[in-house]
C-alpha atoms as a PDB file:
ATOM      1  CA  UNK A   1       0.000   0.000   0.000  1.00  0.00           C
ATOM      2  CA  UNK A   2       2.796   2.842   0.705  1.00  0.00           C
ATOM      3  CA  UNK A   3       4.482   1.702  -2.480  1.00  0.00           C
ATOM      4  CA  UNK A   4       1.142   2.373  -4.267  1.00  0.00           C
ATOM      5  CA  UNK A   5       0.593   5.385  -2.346  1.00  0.00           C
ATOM      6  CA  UNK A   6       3.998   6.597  -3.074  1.00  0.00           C
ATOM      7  CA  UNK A   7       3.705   5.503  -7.154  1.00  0.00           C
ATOM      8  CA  UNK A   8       0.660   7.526  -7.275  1.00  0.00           C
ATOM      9  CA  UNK A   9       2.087  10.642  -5.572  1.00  0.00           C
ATOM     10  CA  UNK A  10       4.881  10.552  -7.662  1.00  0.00           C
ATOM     11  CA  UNK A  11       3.239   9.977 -10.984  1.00  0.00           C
ATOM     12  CA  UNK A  12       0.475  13.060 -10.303  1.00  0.00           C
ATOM     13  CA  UNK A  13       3.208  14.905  -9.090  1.00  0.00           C
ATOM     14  CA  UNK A  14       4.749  14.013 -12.582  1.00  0.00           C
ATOM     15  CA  UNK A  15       1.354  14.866 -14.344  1.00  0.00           C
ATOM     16  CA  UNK A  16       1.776  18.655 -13.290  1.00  0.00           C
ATOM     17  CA  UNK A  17       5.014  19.196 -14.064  1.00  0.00           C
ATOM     18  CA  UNK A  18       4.541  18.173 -17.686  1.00  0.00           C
ATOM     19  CA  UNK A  19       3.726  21.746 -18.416  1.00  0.00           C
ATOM     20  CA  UNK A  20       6.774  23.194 -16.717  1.00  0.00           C
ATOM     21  CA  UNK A  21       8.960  20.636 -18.630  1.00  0.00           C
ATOM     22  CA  UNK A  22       7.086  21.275 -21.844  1.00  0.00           C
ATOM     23  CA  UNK A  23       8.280  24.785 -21.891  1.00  0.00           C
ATOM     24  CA  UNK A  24      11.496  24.919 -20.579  1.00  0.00           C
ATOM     25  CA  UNK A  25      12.635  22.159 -23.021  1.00  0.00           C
ATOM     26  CA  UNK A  26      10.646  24.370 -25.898  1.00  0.00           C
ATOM     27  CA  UNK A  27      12.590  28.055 -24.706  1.00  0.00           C
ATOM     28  CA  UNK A  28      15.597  26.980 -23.047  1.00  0.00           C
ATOM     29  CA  UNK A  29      16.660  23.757 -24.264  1.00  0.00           C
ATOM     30  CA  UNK A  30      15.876  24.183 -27.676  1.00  0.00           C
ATOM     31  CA  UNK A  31      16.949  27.147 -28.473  1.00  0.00           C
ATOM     32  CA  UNK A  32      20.720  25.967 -26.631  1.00  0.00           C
ATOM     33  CA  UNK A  33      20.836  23.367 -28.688  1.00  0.00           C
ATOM     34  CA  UNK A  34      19.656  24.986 -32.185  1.00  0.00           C
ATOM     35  CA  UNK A  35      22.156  28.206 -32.031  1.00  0.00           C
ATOM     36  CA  UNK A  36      25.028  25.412 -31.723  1.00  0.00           C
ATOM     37  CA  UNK A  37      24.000  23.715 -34.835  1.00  0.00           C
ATOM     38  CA  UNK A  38      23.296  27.786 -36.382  1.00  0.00           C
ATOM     39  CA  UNK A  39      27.485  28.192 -35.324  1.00  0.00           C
ATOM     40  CA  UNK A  40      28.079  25.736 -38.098  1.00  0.00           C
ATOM     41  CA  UNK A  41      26.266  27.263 -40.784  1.00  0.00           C
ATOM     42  CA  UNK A  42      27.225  30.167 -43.560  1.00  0.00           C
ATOM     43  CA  UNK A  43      23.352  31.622 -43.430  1.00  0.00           C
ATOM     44  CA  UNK A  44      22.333  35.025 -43.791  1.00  0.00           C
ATOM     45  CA  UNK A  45      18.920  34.314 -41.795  1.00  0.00           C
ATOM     46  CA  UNK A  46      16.652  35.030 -44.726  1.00  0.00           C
ATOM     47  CA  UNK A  47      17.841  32.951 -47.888  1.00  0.00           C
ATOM     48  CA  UNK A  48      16.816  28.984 -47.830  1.00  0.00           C
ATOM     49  CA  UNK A  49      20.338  28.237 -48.439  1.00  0.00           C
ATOM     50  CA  UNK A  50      22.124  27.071 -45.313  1.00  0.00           C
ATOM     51  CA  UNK A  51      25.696  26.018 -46.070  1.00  0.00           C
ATOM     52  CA  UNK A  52      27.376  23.760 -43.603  1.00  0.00           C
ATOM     53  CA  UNK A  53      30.963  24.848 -43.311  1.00  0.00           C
ATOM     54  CA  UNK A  54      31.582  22.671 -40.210  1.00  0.00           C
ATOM     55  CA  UNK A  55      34.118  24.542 -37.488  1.00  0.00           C
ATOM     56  CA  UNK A  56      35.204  27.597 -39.928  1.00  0.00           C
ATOM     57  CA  UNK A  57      32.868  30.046 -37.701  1.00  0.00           C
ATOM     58  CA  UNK A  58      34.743  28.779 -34.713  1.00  0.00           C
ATOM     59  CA  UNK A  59      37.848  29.781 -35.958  1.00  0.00           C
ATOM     60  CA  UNK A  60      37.242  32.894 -37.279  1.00  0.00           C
ATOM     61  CA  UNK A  61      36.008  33.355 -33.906  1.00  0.00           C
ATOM     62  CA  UNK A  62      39.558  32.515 -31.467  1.00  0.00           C
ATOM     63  CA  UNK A  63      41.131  35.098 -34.246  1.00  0.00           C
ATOM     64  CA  UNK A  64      38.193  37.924 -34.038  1.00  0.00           C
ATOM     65  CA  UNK A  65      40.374  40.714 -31.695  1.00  0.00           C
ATOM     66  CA  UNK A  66      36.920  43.059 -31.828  1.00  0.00           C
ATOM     67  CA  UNK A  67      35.223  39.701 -29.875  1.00  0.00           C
ATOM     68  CA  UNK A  68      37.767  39.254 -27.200  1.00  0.00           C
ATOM     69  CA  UNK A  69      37.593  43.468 -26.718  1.00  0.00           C
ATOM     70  CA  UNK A  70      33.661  42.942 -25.983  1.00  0.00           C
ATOM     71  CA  UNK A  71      34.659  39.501 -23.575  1.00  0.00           C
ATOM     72  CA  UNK A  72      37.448  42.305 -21.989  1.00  0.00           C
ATOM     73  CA  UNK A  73      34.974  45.440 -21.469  1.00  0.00           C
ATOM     74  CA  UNK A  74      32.096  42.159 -20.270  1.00  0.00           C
ATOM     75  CA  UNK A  75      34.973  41.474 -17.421  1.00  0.00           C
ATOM     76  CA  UNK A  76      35.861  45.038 -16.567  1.00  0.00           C
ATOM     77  CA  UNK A  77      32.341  45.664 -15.827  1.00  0.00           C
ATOM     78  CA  UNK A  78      31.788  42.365 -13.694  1.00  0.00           C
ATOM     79  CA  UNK A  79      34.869  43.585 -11.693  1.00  0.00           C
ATOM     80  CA  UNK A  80      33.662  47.425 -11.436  1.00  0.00           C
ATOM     81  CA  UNK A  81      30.271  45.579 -10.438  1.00  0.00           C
ATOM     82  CA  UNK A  82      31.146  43.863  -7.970  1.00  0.00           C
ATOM     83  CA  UNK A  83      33.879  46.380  -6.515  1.00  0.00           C
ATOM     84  CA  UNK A  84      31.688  49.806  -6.622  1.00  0.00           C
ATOM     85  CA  UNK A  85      28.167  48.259  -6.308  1.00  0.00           C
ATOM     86  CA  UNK A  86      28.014  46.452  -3.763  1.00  0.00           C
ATOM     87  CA  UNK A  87      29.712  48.065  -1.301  1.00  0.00           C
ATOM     88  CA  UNK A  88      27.184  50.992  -2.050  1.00  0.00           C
ATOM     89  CA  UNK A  89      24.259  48.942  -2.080  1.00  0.00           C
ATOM     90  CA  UNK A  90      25.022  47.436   1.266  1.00  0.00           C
ATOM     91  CA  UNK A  91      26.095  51.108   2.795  1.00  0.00           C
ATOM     92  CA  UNK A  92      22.650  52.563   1.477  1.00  0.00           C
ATOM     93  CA  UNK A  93      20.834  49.674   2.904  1.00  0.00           C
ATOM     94  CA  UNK A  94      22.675  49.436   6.305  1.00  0.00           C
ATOM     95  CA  UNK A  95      21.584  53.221   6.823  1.00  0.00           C
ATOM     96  CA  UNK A  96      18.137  52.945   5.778  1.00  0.00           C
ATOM     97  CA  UNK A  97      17.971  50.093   8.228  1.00  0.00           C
ATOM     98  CA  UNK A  98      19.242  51.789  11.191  1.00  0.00           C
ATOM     99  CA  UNK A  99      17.221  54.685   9.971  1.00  0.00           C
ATOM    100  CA  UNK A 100      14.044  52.510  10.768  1.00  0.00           C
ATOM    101  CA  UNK A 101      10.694  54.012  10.010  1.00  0.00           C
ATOM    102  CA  UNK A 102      11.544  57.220   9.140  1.00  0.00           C
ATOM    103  CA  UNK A 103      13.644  55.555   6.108  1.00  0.00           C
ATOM    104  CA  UNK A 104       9.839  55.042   4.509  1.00  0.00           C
ATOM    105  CA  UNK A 105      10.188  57.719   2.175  1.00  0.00           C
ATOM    106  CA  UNK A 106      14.100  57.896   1.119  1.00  0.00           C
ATOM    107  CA  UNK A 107      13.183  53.911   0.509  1.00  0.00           C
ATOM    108  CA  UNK A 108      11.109  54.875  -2.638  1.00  0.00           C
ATOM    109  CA  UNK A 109      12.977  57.676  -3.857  1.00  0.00           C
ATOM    110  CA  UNK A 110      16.281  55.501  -3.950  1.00  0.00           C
ATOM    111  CA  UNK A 111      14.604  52.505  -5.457  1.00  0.00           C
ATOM    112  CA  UNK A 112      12.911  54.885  -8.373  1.00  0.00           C
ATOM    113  CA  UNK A 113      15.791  54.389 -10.755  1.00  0.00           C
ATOM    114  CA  UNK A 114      15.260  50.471 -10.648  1.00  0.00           C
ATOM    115  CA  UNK A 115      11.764  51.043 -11.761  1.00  0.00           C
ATOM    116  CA  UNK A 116      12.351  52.829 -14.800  1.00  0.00           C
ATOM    117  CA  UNK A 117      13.068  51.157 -18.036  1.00  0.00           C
ATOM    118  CA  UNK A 118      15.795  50.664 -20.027  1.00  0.00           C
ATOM    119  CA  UNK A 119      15.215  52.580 -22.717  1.00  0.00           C
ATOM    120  CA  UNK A 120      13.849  55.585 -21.269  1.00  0.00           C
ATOM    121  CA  UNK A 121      16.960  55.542 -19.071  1.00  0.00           C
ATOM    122  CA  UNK A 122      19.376  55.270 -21.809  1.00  0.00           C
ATOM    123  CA  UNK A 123      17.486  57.685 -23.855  1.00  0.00           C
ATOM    124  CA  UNK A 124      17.755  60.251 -20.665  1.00  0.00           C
ATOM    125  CA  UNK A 125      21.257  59.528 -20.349  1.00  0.00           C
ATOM    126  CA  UNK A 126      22.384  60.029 -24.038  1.00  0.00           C
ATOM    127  CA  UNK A 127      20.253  63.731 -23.582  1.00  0.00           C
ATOM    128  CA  UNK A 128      22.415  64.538 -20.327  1.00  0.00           C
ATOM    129  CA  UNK A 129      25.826  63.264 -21.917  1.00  0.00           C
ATOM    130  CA  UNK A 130      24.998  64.754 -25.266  1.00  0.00           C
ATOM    131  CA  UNK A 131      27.901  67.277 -26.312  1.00  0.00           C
ATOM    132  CA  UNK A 132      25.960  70.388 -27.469  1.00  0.00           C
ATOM    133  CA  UNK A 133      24.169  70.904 -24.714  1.00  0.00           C
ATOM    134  CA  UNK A 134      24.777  68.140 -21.799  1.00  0.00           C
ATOM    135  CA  UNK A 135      25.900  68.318 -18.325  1.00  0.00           C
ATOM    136  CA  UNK A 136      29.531  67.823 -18.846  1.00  0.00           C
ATOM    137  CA  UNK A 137      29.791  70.097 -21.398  1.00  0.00           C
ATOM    138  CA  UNK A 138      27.697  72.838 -18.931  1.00  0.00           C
ATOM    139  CA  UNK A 139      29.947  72.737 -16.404  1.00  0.00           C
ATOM    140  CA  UNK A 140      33.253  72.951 -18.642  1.00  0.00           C
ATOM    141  CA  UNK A 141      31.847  75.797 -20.186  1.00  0.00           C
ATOM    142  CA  UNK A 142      31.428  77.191 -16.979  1.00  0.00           C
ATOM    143  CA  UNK A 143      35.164  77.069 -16.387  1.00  0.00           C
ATOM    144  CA  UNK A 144      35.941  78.302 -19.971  1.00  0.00           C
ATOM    145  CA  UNK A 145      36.272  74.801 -21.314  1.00  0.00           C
ATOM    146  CA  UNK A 146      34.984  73.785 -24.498  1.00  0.00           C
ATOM    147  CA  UNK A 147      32.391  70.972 -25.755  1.00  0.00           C
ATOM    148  CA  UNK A 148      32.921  67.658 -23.883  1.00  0.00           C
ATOM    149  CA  UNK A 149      31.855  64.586 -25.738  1.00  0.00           C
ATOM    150  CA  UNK A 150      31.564  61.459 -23.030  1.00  0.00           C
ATOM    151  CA  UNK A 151      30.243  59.209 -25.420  1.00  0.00           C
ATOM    152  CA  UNK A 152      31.870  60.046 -28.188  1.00  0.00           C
ATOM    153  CA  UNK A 153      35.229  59.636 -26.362  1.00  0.00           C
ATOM    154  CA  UNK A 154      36.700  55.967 -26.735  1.00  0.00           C
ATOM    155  CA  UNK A 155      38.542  56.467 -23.410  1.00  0.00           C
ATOM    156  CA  UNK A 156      35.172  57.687 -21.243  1.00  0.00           C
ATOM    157  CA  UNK A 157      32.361  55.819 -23.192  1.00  0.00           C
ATOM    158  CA  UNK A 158      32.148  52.831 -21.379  1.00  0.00           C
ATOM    159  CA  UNK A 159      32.706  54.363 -18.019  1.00  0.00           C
ATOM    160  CA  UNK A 160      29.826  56.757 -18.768  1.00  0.00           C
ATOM    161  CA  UNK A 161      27.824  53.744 -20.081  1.00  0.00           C
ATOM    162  CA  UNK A 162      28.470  52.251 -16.628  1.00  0.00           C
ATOM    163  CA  UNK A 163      27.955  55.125 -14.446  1.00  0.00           C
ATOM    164  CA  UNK A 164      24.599  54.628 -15.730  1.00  0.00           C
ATOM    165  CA  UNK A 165      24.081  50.642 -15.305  1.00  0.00           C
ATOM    166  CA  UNK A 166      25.309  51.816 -11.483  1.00  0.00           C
ATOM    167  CA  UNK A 167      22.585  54.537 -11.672  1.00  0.00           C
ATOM    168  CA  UNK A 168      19.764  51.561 -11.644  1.00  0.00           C
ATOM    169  CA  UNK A 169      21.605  48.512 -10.439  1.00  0.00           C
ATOM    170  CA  UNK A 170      22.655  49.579  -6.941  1.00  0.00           C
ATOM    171  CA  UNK A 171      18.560  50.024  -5.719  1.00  0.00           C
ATOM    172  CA  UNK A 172      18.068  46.851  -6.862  1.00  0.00           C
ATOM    173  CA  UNK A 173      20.840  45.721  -4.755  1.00  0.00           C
ATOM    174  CA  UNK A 174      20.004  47.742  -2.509  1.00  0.00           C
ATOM    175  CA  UNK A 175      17.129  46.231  -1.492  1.00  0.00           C
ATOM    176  CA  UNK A 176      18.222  42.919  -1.749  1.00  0.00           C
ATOM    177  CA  UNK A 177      20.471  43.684   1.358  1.00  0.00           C
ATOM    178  CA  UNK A 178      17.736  45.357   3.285  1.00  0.00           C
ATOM    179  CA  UNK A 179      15.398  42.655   3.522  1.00  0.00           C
ATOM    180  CA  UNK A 180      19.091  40.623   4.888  1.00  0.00           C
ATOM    181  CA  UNK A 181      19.715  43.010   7.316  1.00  0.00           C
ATOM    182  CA  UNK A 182      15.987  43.094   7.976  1.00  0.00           C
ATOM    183  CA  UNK A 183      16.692  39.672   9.015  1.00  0.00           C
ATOM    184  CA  UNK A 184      19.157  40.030  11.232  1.00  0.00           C
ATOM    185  CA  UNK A 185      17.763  39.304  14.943  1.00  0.00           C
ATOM    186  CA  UNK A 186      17.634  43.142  16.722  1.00  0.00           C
ATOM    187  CA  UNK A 187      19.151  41.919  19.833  1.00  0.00           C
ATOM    188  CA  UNK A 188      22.366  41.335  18.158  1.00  0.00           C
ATOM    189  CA  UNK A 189      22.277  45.153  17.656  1.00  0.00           C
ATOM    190  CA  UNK A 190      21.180  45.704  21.285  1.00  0.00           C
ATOM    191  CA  UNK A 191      23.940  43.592  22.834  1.00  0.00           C
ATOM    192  CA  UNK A 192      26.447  45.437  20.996  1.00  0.00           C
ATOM    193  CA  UNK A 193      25.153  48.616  22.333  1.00  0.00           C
ATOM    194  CA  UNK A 194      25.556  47.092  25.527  1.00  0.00           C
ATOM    195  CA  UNK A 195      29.199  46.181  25.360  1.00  0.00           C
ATOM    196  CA  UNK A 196      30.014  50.079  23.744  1.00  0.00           C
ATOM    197  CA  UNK A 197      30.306  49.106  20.220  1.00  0.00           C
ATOM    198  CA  UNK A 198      29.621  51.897  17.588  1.00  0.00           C
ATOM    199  CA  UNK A 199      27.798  51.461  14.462  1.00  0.00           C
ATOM    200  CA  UNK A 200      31.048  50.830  12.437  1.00  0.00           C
ATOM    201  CA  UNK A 201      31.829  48.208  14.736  1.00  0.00           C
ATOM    202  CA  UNK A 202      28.832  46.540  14.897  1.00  0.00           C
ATOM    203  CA  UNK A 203      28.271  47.025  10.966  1.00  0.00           C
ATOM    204  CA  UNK A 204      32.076  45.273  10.302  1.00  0.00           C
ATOM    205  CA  UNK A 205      32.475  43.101  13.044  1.00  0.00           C
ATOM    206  CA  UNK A 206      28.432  41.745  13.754  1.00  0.00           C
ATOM    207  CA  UNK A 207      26.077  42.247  10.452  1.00  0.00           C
ATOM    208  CA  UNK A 208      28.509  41.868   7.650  1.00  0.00           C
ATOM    209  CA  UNK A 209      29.745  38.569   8.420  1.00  0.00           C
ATOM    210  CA  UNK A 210      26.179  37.374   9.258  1.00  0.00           C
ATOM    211  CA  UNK A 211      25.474  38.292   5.803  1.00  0.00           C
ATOM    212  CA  UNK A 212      28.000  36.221   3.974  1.00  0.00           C
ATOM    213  CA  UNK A 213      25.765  33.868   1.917  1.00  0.00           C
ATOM    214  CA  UNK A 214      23.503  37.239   0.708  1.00  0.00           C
ATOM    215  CA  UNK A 215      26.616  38.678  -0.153  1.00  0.00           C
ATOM    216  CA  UNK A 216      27.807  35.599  -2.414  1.00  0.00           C
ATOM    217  CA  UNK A 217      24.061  35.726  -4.002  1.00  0.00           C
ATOM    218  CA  UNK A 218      24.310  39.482  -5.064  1.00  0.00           C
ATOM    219  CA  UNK A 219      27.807  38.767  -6.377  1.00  0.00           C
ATOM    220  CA  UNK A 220      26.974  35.820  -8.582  1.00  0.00           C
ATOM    221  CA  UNK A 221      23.792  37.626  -9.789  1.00  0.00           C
ATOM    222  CA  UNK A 222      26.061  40.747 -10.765  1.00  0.00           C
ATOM    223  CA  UNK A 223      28.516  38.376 -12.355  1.00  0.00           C
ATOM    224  CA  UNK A 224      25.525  37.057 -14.548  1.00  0.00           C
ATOM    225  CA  UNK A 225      23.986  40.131 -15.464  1.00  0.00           C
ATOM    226  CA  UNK A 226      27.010  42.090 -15.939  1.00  0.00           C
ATOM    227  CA  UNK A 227      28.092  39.462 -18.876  1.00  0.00           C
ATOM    228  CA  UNK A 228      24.799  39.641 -20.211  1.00  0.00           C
ATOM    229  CA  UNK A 229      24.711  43.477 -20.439  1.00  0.00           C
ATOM    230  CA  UNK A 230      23.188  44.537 -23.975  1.00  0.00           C
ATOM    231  CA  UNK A 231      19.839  47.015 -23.998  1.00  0.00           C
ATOM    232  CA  UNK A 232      21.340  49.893 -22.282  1.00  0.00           C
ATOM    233  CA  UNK A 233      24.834  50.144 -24.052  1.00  0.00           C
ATOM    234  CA  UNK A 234      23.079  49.610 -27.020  1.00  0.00           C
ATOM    235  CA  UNK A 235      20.389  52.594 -26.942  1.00  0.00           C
ATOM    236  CA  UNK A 236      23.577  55.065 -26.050  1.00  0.00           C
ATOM    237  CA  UNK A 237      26.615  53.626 -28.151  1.00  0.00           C
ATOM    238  CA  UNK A 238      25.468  50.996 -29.915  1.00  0.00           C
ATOM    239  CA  UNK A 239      29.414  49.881 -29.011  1.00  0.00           C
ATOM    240  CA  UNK A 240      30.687  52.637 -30.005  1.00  0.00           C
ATOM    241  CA  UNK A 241      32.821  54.275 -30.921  1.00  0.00           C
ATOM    242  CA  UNK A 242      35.200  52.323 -32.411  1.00  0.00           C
ATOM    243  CA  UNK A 243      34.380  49.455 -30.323  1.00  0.00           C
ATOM    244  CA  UNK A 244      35.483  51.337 -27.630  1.00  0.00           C
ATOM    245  CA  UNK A 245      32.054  50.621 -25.541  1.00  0.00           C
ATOM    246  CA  UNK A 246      31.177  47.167 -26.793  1.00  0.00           C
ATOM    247  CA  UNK A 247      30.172  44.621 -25.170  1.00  0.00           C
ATOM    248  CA  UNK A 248      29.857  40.405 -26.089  1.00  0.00           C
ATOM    249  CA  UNK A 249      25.635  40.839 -26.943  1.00  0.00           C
ATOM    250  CA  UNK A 250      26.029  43.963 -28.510  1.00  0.00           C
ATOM    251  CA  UNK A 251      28.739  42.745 -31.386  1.00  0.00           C
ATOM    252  CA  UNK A 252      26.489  39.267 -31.397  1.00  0.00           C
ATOM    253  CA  UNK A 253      23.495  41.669 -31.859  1.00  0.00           C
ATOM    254  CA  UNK A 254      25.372  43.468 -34.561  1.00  0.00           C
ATOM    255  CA  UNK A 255      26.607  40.515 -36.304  1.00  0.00           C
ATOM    256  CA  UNK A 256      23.374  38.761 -36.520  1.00  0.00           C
ATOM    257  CA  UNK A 257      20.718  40.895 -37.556  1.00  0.00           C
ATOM    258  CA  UNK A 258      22.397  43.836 -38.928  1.00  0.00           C
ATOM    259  CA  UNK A 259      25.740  42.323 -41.027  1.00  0.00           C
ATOM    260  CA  UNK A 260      23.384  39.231 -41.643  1.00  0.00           C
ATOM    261  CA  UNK A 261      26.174  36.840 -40.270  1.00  0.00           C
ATOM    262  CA  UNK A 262      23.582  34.472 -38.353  1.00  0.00           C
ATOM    263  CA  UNK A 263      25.910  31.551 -38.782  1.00  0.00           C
ATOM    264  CA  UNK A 264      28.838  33.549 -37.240  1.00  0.00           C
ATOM    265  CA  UNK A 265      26.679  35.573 -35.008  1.00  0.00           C
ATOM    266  CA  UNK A 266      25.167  32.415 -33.581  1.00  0.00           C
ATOM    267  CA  UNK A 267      28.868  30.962 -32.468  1.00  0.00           C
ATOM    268  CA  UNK A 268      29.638  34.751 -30.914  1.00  0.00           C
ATOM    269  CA  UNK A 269      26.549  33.882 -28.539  1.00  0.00           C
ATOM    270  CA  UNK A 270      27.693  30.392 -27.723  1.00  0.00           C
ATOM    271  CA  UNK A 271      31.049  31.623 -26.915  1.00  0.00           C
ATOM    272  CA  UNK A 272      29.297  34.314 -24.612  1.00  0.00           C
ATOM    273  CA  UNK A 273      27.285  31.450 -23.036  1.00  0.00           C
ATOM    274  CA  UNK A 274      30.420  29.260 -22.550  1.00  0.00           C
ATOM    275  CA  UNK A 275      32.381  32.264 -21.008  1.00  0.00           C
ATOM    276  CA  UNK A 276      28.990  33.136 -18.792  1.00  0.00           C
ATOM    277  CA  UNK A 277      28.973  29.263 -17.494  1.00  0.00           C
ATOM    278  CA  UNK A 278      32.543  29.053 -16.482  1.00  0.00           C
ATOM    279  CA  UNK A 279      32.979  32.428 -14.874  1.00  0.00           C
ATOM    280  CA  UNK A 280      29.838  31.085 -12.617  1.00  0.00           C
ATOM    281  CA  UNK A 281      31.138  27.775 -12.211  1.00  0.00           C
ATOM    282  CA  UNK A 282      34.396  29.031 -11.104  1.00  0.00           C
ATOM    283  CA  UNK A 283      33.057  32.191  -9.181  1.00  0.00           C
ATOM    284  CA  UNK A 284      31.355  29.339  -7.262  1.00  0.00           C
ATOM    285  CA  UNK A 285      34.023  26.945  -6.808  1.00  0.00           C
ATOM    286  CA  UNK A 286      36.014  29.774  -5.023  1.00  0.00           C
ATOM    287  CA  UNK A 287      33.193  31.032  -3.330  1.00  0.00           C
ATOM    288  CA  UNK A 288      32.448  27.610  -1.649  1.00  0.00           C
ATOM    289  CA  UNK A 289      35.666  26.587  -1.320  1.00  0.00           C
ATOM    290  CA  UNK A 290      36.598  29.658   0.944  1.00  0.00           C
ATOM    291  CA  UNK A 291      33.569  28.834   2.878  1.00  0.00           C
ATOM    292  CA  UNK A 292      34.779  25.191   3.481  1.00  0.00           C
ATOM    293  CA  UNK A 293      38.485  26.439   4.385  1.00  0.00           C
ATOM    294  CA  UNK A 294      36.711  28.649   6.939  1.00  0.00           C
END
């Protein structure tokens, strides 16, 4: 009878996840599997004529110096991510915590830019940078400088680009460490009053260690989204200029539906999914290996 009872659970439990499987083999499997038989093909996308050329699009690819650039600038921003995020998000959201109540309001108005979208926010941006009459170029003038171009400099263009992915990425992270320190039991707090700790010492020597595993969440979700970057660089340099601001989706985007290279444009995004997996998988080696070791 429990082996019945057991069969039955198991096979109705089977019955509604049929769905579930259904469509994550039809828009994630699928789709993996199809773009690496696409990196073998000489198509265009439109004519019926798909010529297998076998591995040629994978070596064009470990030769293509503008592809390794975008995997470089993908990198730089993980790194900048990781390094001037988070320690922002989890200063902001320390202070509205201690802040208590009366953090209500400055809650909303620092989560605002997380609710906009992409492309109004790039648009905004590319208006505030814009050389004629943008901010930088204001304030030079002021000073009896001339016309400052930020994106149309290859040495500021992806800094600006990511002064701006800062702009709506720290709220989010933001209030991923509030509801963490949320979390934290209060007493902790009070005890540490008790023995004379300050809120620096409590902050580094109490609450940041305790949050540990939300730290190592936010990190590997930065790490994912900051190699999948691609609407917001797009809508203000499109990679430009000169490649100075691109990024791995942004020269796969370009390759594949503007040059017409969906053959070649299909292996650029496998090699962005193989360098997304093993920067993960090795991000979270370290990660939990450091955590064993301690």
């Amino acid at each position: 009878m429990r082996k019945r009872g057991t069969l039955k659970l198991n096979m109705t439990a089977a019955f509604f996840l049929l769905p579930a499987f259904f469509f994550i083999i039809v828009y994630i499997f699928y789709p993996v599997v199809d773009v690496f038989h696409l990196s073998t093909l000489d198509w265009n996308g439109i004519s019926p004529n798909k010529i297998n050329i076998g591995l040629e699009n994978w070596k064009t690819l470990l030769h293509d110096k503008y592809f390794f650039t975008a995997a470089l600038h993908n990198i730089l921003i993980v790194v900048l991510s990781i390094v001037v995020q988070m320690p922002l998000a989890i200063t902001l959201a320390f202070m509205l915590d201690r802040m208590g109540r009366r953090s209500g309001i400055l809650k909303v108005i620092y989560y605002l830019p997380s609710l906009f979208s992409t492309t109004a926010v790039g648009l905004l941006f590319s208006f505030i940078y814009t050389p004629r009459n943008g901010i930088f170029t204001v304030i030079s003038k002021l000073f009896g400088g001339g016309i400052v171009d930020v994106l149309g400099n290859p040495h500021t263009s992806l800094l600006a680009v990511f002064s701006v992915i800062c702009w709506t990425a720290v709220p989010y992270y933001m209030v991923f460490y509030l509801a963490a320190f949320s979390g934290l039991p209060q007493e902790l707090y009070e005890a540490a009053v008790i023995d004379s700790a300050n809120l620096r010492q409590y902050f580094f020597g109490i609450a940041l260690p305790l949050l540990k595993n939300s730290i190592k969440t936010a990190c590997t979700l930065s790490l994912i989204g900051s190699l999948k970057y691609f609407d917001l660089v797009y809508i203000m340099t499109e990679g430009g200029p000169n490649y100075s601001s691109d990024l791995m989706a942004t020269y796969m985007y370009r390759l594949t539906f503007k040059s017409r290279q969906m053959g070649y444009g299909a292996t650029v995004a496998v090699g962005m999914f193989l360098i997304i997996t093993t920067f993960t998988y090795l991000f979270q080696y370290l990660i939990n290996r450091n955590a064993k070791e301690e």
